[in-house]
Protein backbone atom coordinates (compact mmCIF):
# COMPACT_ATOMS: atom_id res chain seq x y z
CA UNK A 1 0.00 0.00 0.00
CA UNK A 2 1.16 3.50 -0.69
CA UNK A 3 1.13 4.68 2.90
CA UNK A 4 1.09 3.60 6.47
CA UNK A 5 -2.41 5.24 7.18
CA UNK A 6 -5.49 2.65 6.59
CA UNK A 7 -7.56 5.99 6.02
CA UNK A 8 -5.60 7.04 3.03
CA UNK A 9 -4.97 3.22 1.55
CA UNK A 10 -8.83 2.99 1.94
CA UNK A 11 -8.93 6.32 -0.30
CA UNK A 12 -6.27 5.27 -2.94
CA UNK A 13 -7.84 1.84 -3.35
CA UNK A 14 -11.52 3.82 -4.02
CA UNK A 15 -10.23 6.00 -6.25
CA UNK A 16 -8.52 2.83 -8.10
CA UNK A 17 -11.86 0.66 -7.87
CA UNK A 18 -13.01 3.87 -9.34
CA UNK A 19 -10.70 4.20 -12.68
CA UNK A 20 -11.38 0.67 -12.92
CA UNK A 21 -14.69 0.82 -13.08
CA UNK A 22 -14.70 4.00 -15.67
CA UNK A 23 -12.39 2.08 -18.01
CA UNK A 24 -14.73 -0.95 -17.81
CA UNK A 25 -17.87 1.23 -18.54
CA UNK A 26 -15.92 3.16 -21.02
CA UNK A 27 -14.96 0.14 -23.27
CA UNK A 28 -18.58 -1.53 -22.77
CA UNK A 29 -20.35 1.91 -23.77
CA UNK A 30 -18.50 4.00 -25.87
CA UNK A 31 -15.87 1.55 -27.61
CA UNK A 32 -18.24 -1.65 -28.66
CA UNK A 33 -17.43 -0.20 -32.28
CA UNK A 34 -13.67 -0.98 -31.82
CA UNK A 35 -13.04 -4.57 -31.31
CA UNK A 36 -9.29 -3.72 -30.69
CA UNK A 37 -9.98 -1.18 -28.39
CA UNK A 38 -12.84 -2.64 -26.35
CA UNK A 39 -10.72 -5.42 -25.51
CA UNK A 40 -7.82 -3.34 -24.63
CA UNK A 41 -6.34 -3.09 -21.01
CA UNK A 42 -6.54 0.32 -18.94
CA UNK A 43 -2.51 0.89 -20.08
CA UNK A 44 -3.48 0.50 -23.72
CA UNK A 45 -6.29 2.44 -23.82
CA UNK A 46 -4.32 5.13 -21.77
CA UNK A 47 -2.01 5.04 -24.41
CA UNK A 48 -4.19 4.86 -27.41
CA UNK A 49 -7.15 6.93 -26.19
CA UNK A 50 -6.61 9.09 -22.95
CA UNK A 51 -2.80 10.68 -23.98
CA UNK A 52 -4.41 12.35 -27.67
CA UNK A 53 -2.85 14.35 -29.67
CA UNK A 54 -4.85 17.67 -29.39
CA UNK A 55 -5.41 21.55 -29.06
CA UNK A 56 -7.52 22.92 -26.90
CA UNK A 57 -9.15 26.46 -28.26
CA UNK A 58 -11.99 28.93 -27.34
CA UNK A 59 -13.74 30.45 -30.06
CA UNK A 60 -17.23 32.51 -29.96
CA UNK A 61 -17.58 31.27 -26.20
CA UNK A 62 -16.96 28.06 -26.85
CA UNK A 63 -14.37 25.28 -26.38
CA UNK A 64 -13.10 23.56 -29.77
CA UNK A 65 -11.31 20.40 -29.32
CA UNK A 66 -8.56 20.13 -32.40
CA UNK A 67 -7.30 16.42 -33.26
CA UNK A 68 -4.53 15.70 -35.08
CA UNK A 69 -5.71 13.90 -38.42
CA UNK A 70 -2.95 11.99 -38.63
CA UNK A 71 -3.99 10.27 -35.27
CA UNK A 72 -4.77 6.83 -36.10
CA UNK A 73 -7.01 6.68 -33.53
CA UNK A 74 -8.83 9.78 -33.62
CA UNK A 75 -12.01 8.44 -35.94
CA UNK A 76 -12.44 5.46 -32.59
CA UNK A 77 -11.88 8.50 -29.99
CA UNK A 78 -14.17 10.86 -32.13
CA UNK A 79 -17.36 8.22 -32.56
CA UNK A 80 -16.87 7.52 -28.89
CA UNK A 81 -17.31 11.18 -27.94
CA UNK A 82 -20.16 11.29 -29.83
CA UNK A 83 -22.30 8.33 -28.05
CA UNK A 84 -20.87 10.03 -24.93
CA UNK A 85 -22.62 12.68 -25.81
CA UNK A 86 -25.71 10.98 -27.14
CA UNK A 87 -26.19 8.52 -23.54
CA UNK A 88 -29.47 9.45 -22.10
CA UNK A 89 -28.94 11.43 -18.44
CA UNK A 90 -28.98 9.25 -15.36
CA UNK A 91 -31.94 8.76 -13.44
């Protein structure tokens, strides 16, 4: 464990159980599409996914996300974003 105090193992371990469970959900939701990537490990799809090649502008009030085309993952990270977006709210 990372330290000697069960109050902050307890937290580290949550907030593990945590990224676990967002990669999970992430692949089962968003990355069904990609048979590569939705069987990918959490150090994969940090590689291939999380770590993007990207600008981050405002234009008009708004924030415009700018992939690199080049990115051979960007159409898999860009049809992901969209069903993100498209997932009903929770209830």
């Amino acid at each position: 464990m990372p330290s000697k105090a069960w109050q902050l193992n307890a937290a580290w371990i949550l907030a593990a159980t945590i990224a676990a469970d967002l990669d999970a959900w992430t692949r089962f939701l968003l990355l069904h599409h990609e048979p590569e990537l939705a069987a990918a490990g959490p150090e994969t799809l940090r590689m291939k996914l999380y770590h993007l090649p990207a600008r981050l502008t405002a234009h008009a009030r708004r924030r415009v996300l700018h992939l690199d085309r080049t990115w051979p993952w960007a159409r898999a990270f860009t049809t992901a974003w969209q069903r993100a977006t498209q997932l009903p709210p929770p209830t």
